[in-house]
N, C-alpha and C. Protein backbone atom coordinates (compact mmCIF):
# COMPACT_ATOMS: atom_id res chain seq x y z
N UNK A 1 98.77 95.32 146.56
CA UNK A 1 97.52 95.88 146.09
C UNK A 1 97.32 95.62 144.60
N UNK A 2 98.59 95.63 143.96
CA UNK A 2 98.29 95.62 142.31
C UNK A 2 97.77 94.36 141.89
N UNK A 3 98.82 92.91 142.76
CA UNK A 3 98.48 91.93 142.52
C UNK A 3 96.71 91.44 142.37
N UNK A 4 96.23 92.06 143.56
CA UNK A 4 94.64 91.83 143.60
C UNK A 4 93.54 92.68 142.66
N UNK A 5 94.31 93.13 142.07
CA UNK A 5 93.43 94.59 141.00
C UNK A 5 92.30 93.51 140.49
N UNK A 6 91.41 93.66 140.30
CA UNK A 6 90.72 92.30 139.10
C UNK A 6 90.55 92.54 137.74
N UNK A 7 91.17 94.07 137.28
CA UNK A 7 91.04 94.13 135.86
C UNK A 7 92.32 93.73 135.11
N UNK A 8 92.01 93.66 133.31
CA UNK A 8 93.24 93.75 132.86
C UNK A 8 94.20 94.62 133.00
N UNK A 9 95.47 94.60 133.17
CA UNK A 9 96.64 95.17 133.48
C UNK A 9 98.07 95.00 132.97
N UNK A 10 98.65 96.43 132.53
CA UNK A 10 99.82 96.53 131.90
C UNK A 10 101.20 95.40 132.62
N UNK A 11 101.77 94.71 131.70
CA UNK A 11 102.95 93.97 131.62
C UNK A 11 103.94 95.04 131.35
N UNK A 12 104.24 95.69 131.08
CA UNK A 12 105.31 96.42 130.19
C UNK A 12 104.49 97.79 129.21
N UNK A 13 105.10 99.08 129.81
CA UNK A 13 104.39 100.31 129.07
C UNK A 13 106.30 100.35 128.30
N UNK A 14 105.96 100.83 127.28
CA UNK A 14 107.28 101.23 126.32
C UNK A 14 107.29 102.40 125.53
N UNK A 15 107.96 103.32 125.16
CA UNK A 15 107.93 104.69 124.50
C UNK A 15 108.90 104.18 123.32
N UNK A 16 108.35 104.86 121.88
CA UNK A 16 109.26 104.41 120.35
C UNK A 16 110.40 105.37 120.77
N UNK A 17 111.53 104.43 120.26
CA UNK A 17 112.88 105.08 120.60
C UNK A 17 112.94 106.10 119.86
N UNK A 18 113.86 106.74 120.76
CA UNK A 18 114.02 108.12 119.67
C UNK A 18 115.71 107.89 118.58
N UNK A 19 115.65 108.69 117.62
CA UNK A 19 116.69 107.97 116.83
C UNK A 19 117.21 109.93 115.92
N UNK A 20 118.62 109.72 115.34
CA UNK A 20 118.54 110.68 114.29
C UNK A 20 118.17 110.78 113.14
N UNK A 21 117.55 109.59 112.65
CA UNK A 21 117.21 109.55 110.93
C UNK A 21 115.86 108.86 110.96
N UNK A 22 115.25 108.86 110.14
CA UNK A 22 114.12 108.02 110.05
C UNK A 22 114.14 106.74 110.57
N UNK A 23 115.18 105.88 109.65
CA UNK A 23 115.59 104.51 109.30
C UNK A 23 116.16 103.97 110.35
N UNK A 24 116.83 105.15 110.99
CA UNK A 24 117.64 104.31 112.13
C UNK A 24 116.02 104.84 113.64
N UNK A 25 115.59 104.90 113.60
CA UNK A 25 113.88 105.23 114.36
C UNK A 25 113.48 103.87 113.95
N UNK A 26 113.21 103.82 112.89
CA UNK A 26 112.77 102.60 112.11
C UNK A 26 113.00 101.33 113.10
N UNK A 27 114.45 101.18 112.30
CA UNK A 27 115.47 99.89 113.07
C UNK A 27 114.79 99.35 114.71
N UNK A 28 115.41 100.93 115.41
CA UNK A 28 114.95 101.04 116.68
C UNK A 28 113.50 100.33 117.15
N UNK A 29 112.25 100.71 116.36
CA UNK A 29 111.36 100.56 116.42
C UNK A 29 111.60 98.82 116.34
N UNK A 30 111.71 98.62 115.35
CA UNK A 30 111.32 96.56 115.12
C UNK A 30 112.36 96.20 115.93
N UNK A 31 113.63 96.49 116.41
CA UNK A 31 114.39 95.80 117.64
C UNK A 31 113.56 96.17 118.80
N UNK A 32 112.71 96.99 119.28
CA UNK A 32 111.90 97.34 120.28
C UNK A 32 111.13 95.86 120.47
N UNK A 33 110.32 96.26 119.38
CA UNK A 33 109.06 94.78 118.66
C UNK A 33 109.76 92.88 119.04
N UNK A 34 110.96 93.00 118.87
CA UNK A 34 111.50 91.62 118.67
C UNK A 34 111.85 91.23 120.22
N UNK A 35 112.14 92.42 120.99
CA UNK A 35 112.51 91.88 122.51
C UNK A 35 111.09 91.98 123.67
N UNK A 36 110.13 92.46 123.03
CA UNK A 36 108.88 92.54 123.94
C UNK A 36 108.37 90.81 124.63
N UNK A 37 108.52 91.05 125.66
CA UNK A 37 108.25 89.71 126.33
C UNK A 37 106.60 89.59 125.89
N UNK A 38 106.36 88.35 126.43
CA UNK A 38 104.83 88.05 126.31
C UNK A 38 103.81 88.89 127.17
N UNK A 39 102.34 89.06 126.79
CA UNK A 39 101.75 89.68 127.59
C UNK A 39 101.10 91.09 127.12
N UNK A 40 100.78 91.99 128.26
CA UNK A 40 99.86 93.21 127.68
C UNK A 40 100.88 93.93 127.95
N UNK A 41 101.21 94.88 126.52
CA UNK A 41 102.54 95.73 126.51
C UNK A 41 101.81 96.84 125.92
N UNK A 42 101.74 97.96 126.15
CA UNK A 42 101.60 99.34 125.48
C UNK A 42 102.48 100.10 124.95
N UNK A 43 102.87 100.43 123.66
CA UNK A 43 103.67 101.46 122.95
C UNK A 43 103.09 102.91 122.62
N UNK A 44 103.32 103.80 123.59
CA UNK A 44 103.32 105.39 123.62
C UNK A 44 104.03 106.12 122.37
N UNK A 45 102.66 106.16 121.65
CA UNK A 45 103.13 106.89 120.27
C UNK A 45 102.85 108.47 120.66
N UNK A 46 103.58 109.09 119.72
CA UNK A 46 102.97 111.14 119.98
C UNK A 46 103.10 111.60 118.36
N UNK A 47 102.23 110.67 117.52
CA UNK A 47 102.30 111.41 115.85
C UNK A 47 101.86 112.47 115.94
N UNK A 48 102.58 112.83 114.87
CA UNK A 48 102.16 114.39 114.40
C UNK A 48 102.20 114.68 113.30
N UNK A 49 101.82 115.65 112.19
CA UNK A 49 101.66 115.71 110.95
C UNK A 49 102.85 117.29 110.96
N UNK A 50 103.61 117.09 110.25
CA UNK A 50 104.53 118.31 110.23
C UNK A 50 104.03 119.64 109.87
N UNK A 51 104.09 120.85 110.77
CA UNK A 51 103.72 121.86 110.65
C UNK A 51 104.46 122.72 111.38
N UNK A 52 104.23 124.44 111.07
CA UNK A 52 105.17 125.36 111.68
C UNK A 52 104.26 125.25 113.17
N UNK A 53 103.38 125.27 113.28
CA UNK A 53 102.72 125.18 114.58
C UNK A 53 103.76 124.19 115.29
N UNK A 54 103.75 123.40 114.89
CA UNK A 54 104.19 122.25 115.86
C UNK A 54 105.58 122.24 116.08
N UNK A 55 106.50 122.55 114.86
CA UNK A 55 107.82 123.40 115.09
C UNK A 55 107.70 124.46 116.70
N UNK A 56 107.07 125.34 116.23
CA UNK A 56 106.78 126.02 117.74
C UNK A 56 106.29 125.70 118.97
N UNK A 57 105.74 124.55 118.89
CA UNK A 57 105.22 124.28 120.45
C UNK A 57 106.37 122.69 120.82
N UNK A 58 106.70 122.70 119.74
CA UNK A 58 107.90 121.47 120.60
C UNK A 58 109.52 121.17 119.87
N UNK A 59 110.78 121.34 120.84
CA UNK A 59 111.44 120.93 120.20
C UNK A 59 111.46 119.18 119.59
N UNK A 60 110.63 118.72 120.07
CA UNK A 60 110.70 117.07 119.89
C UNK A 60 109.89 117.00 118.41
N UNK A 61 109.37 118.04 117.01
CA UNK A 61 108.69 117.92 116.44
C UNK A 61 108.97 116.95 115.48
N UNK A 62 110.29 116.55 115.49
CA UNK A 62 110.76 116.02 114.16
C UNK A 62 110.86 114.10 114.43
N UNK A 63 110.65 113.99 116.07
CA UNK A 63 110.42 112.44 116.43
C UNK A 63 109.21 112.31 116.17
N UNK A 64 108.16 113.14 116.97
CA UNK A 64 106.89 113.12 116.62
C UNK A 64 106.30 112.92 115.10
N UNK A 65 106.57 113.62 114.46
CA UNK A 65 106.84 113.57 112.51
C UNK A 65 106.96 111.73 112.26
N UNK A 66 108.19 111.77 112.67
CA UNK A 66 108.69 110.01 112.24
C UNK A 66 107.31 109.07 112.43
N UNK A 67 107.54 109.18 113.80
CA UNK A 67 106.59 107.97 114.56
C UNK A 67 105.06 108.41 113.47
N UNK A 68 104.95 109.60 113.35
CA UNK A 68 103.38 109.09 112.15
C UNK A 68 103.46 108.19 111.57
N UNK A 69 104.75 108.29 110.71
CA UNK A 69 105.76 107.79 109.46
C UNK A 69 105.37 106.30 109.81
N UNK A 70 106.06 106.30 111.18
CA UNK A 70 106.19 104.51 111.80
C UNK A 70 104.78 103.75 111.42
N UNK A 71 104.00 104.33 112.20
CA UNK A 71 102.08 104.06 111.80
C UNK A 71 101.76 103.44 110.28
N UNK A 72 102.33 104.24 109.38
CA UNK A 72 101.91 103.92 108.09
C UNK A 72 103.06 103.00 106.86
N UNK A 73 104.01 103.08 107.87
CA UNK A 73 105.14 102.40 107.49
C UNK A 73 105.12 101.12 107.13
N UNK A 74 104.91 100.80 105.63
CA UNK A 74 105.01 99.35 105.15
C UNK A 74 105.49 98.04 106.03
N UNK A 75 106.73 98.66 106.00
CA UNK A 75 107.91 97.51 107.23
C UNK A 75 107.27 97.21 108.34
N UNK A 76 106.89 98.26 109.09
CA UNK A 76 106.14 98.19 110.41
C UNK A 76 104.74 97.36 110.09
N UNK A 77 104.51 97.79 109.57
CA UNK A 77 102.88 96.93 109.37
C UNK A 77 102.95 95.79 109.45
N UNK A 78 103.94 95.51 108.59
CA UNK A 78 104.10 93.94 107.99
C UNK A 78 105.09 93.18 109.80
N UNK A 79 105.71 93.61 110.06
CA UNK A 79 106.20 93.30 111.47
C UNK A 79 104.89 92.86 112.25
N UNK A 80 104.43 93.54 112.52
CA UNK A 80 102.98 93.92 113.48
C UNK A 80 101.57 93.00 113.20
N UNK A 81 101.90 92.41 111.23
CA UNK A 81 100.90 91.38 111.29
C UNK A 81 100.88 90.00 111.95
N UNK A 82 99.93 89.70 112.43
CA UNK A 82 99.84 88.06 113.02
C UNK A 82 100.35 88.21 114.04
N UNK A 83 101.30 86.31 114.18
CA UNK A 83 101.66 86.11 115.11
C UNK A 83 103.52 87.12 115.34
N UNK A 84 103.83 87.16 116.29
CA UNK A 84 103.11 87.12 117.73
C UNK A 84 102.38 88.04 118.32
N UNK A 85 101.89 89.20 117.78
CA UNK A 85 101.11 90.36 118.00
C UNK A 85 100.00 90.25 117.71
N UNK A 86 99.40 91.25 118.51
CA UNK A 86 97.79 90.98 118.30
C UNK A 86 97.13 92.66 119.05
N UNK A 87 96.91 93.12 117.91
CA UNK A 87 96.74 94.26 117.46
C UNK A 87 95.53 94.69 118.16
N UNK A 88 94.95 95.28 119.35
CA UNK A 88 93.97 95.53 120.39
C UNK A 88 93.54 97.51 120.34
N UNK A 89 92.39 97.18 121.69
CA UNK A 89 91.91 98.73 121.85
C UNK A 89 91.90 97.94 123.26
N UNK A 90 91.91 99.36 124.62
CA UNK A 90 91.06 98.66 125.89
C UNK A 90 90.00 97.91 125.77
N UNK A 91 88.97 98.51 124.75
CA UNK A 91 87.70 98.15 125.01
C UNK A 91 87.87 96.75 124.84
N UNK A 92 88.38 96.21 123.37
CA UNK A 92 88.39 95.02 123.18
C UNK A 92 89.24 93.94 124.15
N UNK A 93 90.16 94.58 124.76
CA UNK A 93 90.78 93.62 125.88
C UNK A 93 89.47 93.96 126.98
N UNK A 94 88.74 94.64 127.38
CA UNK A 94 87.82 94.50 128.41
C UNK A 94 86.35 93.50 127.79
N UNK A 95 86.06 93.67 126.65
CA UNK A 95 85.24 92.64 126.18
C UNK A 95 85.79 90.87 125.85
N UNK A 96 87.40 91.02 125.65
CA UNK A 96 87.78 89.33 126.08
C UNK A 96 87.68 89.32 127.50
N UNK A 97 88.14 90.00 128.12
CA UNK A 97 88.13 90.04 129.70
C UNK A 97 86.55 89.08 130.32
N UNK A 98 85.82 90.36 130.13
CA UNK A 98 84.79 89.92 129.96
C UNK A 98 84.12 88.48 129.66
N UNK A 99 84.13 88.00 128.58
CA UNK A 99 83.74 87.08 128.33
C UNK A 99 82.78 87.40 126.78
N UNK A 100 83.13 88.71 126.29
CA UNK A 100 82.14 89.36 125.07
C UNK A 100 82.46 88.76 124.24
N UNK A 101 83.85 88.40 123.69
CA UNK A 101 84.15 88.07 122.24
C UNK A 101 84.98 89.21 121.33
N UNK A 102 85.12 89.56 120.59
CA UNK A 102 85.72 90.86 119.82
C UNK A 102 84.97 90.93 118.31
N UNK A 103 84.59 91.92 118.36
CA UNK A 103 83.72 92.99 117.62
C UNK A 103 84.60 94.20 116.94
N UNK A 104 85.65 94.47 117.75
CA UNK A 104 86.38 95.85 116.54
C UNK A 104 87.21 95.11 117.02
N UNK A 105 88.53 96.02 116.54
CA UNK A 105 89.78 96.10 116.70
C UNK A 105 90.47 97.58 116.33
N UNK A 106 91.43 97.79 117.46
CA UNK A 106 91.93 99.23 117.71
C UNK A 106 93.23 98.81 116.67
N UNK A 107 93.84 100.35 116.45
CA UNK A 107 95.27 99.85 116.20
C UNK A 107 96.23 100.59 117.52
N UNK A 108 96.08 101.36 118.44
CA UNK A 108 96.42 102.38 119.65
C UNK A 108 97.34 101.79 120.41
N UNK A 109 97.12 100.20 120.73
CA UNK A 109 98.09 99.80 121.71
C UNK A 109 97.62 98.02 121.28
N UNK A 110 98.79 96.87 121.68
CA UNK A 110 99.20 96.07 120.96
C UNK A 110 99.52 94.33 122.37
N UNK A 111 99.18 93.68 121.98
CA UNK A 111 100.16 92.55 123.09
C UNK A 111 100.80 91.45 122.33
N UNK A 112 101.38 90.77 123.02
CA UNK A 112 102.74 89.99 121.92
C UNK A 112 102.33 88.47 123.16
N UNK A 113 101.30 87.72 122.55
CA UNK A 113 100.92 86.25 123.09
C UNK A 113 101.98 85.48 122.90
C-alpha cells in the first residue's frame, strides 16, 4: 500500500540524541547528520526555552533546553549549510512535488540529496 501512496514520503524519521552535557548532545547531533542516508529524512526536535513551568511538566526539560541550543548553534548551522542538506518545510516539498518551484523555505525538517 505504501509503495503506491502518490505523495511525498518519509525515508527515515530520526529523534536528536539524547546526551549528558551539551557538547556531547552536540557531537551526537552532527554524527546523527554525517550517517543520514540520501533522501527525505525528518529530525524530531522538542525545544524549549528553560523555565520552572517546564521543570514541572517534564522530567526530559533539560534535553528539551539543549536541542533549542542545537537550533541556534553556530556549529550546527554551519553543518546544515549547503550541500548535502537542503533545508525544507512540507509545503515546499509539496510545491517541488508539484511542479511549483520554491518560494519559502522552512527550517522544521531537512533532506540530505
Amino acid at each position: 500500500m505504501i509503495q503506491t501512496y502518490p505523495l511525498p514520503k518519509l525515508d527515515d524519521l530520526q529523534f536528536v540524541p539524547r546526551a549528558n552535557q551539551y557538547e556531547e548532545k552536540r557531537q551526537r547531533f552532527l554524527e546523527l547528520l554525517a550517517r543520514l542516508a540520501p533522501g527525505i529524512t525528518q529530525i524530531q526536535f522538542e525545544p524549549a526555552v528553560e523555565s520552572d513551568a517546564l521543570k514541572r511538566l517534564t522530567d526530559d526539560w533539560q534535553q528539551r533546553v539543549w536541542e533549542a541550543q542545537l537550533l541556534a548553534d553556530a556549529v550546527v548551522r554551519e553543518a546544515l549549510q549547503g550541500e548535502p542538506f537542503m533545508l525544507t518545510s512540507w509545503k515546499e516539498m509539496m510545491r517541488r512535488f508539484e511542479g511549483r518551484g520554491t518560494e519559502e523555505q522552512g527550517t522544521a525538517r531537512g533532506t540530505k540529496e
